[in-house]
Protein backbone atom coordinates (compact mmCIF):
# COMPACT_ATOMS: atom_id res chain seq x y z
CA UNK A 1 2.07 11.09 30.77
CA UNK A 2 1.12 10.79 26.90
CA UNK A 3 2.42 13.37 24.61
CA UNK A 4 0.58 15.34 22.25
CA UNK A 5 1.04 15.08 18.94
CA UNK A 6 -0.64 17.02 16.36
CA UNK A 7 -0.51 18.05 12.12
CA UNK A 8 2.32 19.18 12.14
CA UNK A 9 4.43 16.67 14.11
CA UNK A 10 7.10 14.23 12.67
CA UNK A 11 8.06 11.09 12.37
CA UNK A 12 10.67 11.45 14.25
CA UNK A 13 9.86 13.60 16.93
CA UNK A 14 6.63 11.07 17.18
CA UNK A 15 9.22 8.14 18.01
CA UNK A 16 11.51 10.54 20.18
CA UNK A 17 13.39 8.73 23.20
CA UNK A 18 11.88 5.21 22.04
CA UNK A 19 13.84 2.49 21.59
CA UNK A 20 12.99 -0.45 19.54
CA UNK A 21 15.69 -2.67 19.12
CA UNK A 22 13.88 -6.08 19.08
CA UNK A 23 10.45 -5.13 17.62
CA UNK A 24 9.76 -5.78 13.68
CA UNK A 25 7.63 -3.91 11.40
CA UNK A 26 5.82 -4.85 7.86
CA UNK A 27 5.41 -2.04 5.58
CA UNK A 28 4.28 -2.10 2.55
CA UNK A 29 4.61 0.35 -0.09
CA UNK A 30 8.85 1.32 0.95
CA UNK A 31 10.43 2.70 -2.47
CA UNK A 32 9.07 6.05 -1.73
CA UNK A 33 7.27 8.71 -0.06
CA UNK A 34 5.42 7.78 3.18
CA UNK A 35 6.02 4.19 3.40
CA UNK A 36 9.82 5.07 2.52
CA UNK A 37 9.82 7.83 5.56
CA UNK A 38 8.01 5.49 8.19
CA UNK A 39 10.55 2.78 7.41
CA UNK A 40 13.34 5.05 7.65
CA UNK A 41 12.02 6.45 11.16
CA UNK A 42 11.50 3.24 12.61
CA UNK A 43 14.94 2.15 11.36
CA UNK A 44 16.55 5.14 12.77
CA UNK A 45 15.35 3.46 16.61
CA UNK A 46 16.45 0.40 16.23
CA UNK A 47 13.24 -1.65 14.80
CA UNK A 48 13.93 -4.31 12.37
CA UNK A 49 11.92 -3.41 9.10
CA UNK A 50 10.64 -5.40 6.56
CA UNK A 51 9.67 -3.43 3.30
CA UNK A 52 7.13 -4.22 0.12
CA UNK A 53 7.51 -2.51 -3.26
CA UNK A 54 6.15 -3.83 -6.10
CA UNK A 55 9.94 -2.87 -8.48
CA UNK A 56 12.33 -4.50 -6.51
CA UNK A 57 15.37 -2.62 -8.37
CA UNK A 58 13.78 0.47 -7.60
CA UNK A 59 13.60 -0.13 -3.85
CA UNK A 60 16.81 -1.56 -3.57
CA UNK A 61 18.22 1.56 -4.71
CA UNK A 62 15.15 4.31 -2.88
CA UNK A 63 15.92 2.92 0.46
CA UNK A 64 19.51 3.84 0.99
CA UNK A 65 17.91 6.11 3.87
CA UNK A 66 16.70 3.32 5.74
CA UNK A 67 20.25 1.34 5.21
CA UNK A 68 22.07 4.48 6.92
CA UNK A 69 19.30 4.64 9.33
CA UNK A 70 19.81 0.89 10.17
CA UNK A 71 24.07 1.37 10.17
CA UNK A 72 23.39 3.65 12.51
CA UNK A 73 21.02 2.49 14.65
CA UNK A 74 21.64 -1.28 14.84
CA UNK A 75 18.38 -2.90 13.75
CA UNK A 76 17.91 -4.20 10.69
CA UNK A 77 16.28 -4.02 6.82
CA UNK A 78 14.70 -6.35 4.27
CA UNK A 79 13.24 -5.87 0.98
CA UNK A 80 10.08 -8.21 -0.14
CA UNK A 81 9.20 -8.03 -3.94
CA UNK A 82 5.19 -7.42 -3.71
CA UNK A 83 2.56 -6.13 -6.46
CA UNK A 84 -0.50 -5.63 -4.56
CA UNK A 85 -1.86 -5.50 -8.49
CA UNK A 86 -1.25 -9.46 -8.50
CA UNK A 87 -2.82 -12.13 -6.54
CA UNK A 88 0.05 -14.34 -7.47
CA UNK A 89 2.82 -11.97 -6.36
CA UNK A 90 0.96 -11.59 -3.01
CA UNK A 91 1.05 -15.28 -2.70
CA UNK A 92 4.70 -15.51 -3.71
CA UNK A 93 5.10 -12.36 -1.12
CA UNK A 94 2.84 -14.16 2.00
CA UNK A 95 4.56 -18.14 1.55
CA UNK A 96 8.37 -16.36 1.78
CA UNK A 97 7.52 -14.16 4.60
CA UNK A 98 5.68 -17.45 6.39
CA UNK A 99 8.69 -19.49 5.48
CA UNK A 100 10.47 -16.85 7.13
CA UNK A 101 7.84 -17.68 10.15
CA UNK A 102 9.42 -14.60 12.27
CA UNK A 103 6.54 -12.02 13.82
CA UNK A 104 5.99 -8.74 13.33
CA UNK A 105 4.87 -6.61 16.26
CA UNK A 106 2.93 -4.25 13.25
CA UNK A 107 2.03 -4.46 9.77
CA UNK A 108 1.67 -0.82 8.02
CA UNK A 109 -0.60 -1.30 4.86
CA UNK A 110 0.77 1.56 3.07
CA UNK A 111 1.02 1.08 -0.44
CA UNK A 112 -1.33 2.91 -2.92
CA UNK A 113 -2.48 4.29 -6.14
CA UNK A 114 -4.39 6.83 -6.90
CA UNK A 115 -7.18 8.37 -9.50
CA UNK A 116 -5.78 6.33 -11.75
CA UNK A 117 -7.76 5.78 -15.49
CA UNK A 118 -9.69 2.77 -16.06
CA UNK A 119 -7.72 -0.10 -16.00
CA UNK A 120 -8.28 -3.88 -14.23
CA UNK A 121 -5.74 -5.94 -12.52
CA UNK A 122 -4.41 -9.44 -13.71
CA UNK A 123 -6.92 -10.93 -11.56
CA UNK A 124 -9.87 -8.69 -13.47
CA UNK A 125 -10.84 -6.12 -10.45
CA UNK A 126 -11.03 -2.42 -11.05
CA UNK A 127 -7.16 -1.03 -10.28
CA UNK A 128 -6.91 1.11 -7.19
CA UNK A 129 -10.16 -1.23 -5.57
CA UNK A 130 -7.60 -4.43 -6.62
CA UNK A 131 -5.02 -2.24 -5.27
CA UNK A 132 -5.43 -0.51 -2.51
CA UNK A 133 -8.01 -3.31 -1.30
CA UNK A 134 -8.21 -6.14 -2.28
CA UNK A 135 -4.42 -6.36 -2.56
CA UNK A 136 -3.61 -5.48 0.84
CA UNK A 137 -6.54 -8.07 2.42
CA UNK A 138 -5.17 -10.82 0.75
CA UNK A 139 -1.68 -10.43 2.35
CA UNK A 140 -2.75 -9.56 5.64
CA UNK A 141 -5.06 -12.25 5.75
CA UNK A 142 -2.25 -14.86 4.65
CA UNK A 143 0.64 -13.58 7.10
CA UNK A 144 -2.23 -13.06 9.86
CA UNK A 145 -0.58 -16.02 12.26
CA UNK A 146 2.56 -13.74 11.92
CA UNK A 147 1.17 -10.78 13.23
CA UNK A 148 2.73 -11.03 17.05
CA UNK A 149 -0.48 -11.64 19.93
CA UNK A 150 -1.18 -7.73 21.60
CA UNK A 151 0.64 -6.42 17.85
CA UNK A 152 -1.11 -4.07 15.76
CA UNK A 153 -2.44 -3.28 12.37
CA UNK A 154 -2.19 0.08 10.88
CA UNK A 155 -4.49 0.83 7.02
CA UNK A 156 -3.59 4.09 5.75
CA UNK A 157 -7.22 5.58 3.85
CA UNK A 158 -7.53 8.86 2.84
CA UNK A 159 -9.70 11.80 3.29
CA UNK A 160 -11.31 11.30 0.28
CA UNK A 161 -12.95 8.03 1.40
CA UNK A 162 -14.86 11.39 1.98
CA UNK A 163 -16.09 10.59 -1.86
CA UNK A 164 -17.66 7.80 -1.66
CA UNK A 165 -18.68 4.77 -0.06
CA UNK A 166 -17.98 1.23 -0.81
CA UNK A 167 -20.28 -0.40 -3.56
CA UNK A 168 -21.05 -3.95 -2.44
CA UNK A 169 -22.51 -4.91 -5.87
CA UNK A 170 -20.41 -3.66 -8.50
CA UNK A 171 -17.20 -2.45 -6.98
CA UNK A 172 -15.40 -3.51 -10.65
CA UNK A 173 -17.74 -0.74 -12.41
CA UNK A 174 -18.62 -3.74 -14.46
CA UNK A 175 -21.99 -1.63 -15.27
CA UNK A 176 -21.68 2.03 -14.64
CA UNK A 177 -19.15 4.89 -15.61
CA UNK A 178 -15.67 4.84 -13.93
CA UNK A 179 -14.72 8.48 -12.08
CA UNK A 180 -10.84 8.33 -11.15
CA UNK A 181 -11.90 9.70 -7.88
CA UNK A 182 -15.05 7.80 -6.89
CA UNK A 183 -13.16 4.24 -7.70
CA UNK A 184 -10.51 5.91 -5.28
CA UNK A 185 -13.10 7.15 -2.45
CA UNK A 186 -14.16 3.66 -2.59
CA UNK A 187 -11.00 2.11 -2.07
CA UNK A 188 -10.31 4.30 0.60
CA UNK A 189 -13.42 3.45 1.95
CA UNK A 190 -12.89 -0.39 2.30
CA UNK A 191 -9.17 0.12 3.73
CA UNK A 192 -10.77 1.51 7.05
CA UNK A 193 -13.65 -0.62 6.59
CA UNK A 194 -11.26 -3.59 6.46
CA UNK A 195 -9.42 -1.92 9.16
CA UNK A 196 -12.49 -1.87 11.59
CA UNK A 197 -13.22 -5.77 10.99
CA UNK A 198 -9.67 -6.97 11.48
CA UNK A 199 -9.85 -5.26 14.59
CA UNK A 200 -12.67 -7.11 15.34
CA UNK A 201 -11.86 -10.37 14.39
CA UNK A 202 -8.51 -10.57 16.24
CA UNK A 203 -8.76 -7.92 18.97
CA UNK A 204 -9.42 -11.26 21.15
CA UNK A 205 -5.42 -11.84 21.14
CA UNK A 206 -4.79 -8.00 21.45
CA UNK A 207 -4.25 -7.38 18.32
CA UNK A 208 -6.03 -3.98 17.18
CA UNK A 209 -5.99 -2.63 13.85
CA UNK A 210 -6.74 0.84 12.79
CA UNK A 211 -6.71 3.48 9.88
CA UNK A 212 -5.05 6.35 9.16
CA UNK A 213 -5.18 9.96 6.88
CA UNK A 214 -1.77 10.66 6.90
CA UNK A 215 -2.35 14.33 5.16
CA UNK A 216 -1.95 15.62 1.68
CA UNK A 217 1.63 15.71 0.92
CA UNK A 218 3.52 15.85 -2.41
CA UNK A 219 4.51 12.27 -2.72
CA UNK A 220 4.67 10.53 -6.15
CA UNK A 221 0.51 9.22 -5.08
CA UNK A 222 -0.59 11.58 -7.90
CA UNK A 223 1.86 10.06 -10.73
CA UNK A 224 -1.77 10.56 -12.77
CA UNK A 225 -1.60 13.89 -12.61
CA UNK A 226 0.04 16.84 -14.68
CA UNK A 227 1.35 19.86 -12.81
CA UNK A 228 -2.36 21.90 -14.15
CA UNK A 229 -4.45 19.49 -13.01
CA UNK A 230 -2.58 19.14 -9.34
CA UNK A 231 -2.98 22.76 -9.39
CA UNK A 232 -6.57 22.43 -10.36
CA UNK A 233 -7.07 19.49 -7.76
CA UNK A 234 -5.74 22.43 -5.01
CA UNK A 235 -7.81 24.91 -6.10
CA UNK A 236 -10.90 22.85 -5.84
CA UNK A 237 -10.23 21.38 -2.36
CA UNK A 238 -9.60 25.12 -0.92
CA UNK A 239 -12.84 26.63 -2.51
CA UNK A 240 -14.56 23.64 -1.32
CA UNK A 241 -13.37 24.15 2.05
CA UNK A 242 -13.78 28.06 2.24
CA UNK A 243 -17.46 27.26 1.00
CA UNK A 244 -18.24 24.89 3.92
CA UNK A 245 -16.32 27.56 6.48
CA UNK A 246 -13.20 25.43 6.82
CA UNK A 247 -9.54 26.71 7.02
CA UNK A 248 -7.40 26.42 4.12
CA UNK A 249 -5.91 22.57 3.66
CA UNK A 250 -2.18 22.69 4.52
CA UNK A 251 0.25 20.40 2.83
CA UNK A 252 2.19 18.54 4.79
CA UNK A 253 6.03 17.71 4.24
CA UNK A 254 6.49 14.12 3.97
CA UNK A 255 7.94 13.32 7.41
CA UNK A 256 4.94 15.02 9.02
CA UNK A 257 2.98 12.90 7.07
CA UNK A 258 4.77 9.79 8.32
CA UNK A 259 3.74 11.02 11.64
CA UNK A 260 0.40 9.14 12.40
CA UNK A 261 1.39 5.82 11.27
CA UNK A 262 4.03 5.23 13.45
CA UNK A 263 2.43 6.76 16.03
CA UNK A 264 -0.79 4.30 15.23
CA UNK A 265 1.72 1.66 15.33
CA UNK A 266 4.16 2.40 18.41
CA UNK A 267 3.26 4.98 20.73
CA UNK A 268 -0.64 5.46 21.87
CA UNK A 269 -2.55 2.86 23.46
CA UNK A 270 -3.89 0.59 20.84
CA UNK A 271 -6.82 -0.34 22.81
CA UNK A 272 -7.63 3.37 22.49
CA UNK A 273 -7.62 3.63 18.74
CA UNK A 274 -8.85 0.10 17.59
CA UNK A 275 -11.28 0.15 15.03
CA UNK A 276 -11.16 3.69 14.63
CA UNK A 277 -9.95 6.41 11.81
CA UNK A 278 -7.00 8.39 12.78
CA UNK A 279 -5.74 11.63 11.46
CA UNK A 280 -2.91 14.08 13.20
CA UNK A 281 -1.88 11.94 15.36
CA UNK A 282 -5.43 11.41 17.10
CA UNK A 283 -8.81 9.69 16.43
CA UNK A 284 -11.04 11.34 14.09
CA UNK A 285 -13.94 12.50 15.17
CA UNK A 286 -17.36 11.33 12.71
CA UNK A 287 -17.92 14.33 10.62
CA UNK A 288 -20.64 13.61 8.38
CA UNK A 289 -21.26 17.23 6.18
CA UNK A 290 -21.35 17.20 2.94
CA UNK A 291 -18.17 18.30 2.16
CA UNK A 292 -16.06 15.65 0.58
CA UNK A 293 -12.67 17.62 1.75
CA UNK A 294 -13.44 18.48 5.27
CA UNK A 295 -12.09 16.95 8.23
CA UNK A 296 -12.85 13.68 9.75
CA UNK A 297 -14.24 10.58 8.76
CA UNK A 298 -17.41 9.58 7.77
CA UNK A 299 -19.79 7.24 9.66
CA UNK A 300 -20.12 5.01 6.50
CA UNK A 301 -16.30 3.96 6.66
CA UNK A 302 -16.94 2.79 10.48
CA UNK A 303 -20.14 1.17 9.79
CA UNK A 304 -19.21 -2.32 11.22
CA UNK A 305 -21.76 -4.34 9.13
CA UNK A 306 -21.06 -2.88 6.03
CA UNK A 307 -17.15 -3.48 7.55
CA UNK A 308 -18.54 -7.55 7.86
CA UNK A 309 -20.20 -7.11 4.60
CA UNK A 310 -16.95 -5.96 2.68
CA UNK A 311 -14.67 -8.95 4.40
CA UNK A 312 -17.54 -11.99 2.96
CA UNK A 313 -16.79 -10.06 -0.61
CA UNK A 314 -13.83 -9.57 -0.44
CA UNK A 315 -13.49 -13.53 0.68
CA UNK A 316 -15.59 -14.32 -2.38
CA UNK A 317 -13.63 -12.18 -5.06
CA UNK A 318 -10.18 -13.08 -3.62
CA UNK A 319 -10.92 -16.88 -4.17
CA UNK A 320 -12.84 -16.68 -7.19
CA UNK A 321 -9.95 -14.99 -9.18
């Protein structure tokens, strides 16, 4: 019998009693935070983990967690240098791990920035679409052949894909304003629309891919931010909420918010989740209300033509830069 998991689950008690000694995870994003806590759980049961951060020195010295973790639990850890903010570093990144040539049984895309100010990439796309897009479906599509047959594919979005949708025909804001937060809706928006047509594209060889709201936690995500305007950010997602007739958001500590990935990744039935949106440990249900901070995701960031449509640009923009 499955268990149920819920909001306020962990990592670890998500992974309780498995062992996984032999298996081999990507994840991107390890120096700290989430990605830093999912590598450290999986560690702690034995996977083998390889981990992305864009400051190698930094990582080297974040993840001593997942070092003791892998001491004491016998698998194993490897650091990858990897700006997502760099088509050339994810090159570098994707020819050493297929050198490499050894599988992975899941790939967590969980690095991320977030409401950042206007700024472009080396490569000339808007930052957090370059990012936490773009980025992320250049790798994946390089190390595809690595991802192990019946593996899986995990794209942590957001909730405040919520924002806004993905915009096919200017998603640089080459010609209108830049808002922090719509450029980050957006991007958010494409990882679970990349999410449902990777699922697609490979789900013939078992592979299923899906995305994930891990839940607002205090992680270094809003580096942007001062302490007022975090406070301000609070303030306006609860009276949002109470307006629409929702309970108050919770914050989540950062091993609860760990939670769904590796359960996306290890323990339900990926047939079950593929293609979908995920958030507290279960699939989201389509909540289309207004409300840009309620629950659930959004029909637009399942819509698998717009998901096809987003792949062909992202094609285009990857191998034009």
């Amino acid at each position: 019998m499955t268990k149920t998991f819920g909001a306020k689950s962990t990592a670890d008690e998500v992974l309780a009693g498995i062992d996984l000694k032999g298996k081999r995870f990507l994840i991107t994003g390890v120096s700290s935070g989430i990605g830093l806590e999912t590598a450290r759980s999986l560690a702690s049961h034995g996977a083998s983990v390889v981990g992305a951060a864009r400051d190698f020195a930094k990582a080297n010295m974040a993840t001593e967690s997942v070092r003791n973790a892998v001491r004491q639990a016998g698998g194993t850890f490897e650091l990858v240098e990897l700006d997502l903010a760099s088509l050339k570093s994810v090159g570098a990144a994707a020819k050493g791990l297929l050198a490499d040539g050894r599988h992975f049984d899941a790939i967590i895309a969980n690095a991320g920035v977030m409401a950042t100010p206007f700024g472009r990439t080396v490569d000339g796309f808007e930052t957090q679409f370059g990012t936490n897009h773009l980025g992320h479906f250049a790798l994946i599509h390089l190390i595809e052949p690595l991802l192990a047959d019946n593996g899986r594919l995990v794209v942590l979005s957001s909730q405040a894909h919520r924002v806004a949708d993905v915009d096919l025909d200017d998603p640089n804001f080459d010609g209108q304003d830049y808002h922090p937060f719509v450029a980050y809706g957006r991007s958010k928006t494409a990882n679970s629309l990349f999410a449902v047509e990777f699922d697609r594209r490979h789900r013939n060889r078992g592979v299923r891919a899906a995305s994930v709201m891990p839940g607002n936690s205090l992680t270094d995500l809003p580096r942007h931010f001062t302490a007022e305007e975090l406070q301000g950010l609070f303030k306006t997602v609860g009276d949002a909420r109470a307006e629409a007739g929702l309970p108050p958001a919770e914050l989540k500590e950062i091993p609860q918010a760990a939670a769904t990935s590796v359960w996306a990744a290890v323990v339900t039935d990926k047939d079950e989740i593929g293609g979908k949106y995920l958030e507290d440990c279960t699939i989201a249900p389509v909540n289309d209300t207004a409300s840009p901070f309620a629950d659930g995701v959004r029909s637009y960031a399942l819509d698998v033509e717009k998901a096809e449509q987003l792949w062909a640009k992202s094609e285009q923009l990857v191998d034009g830069a």
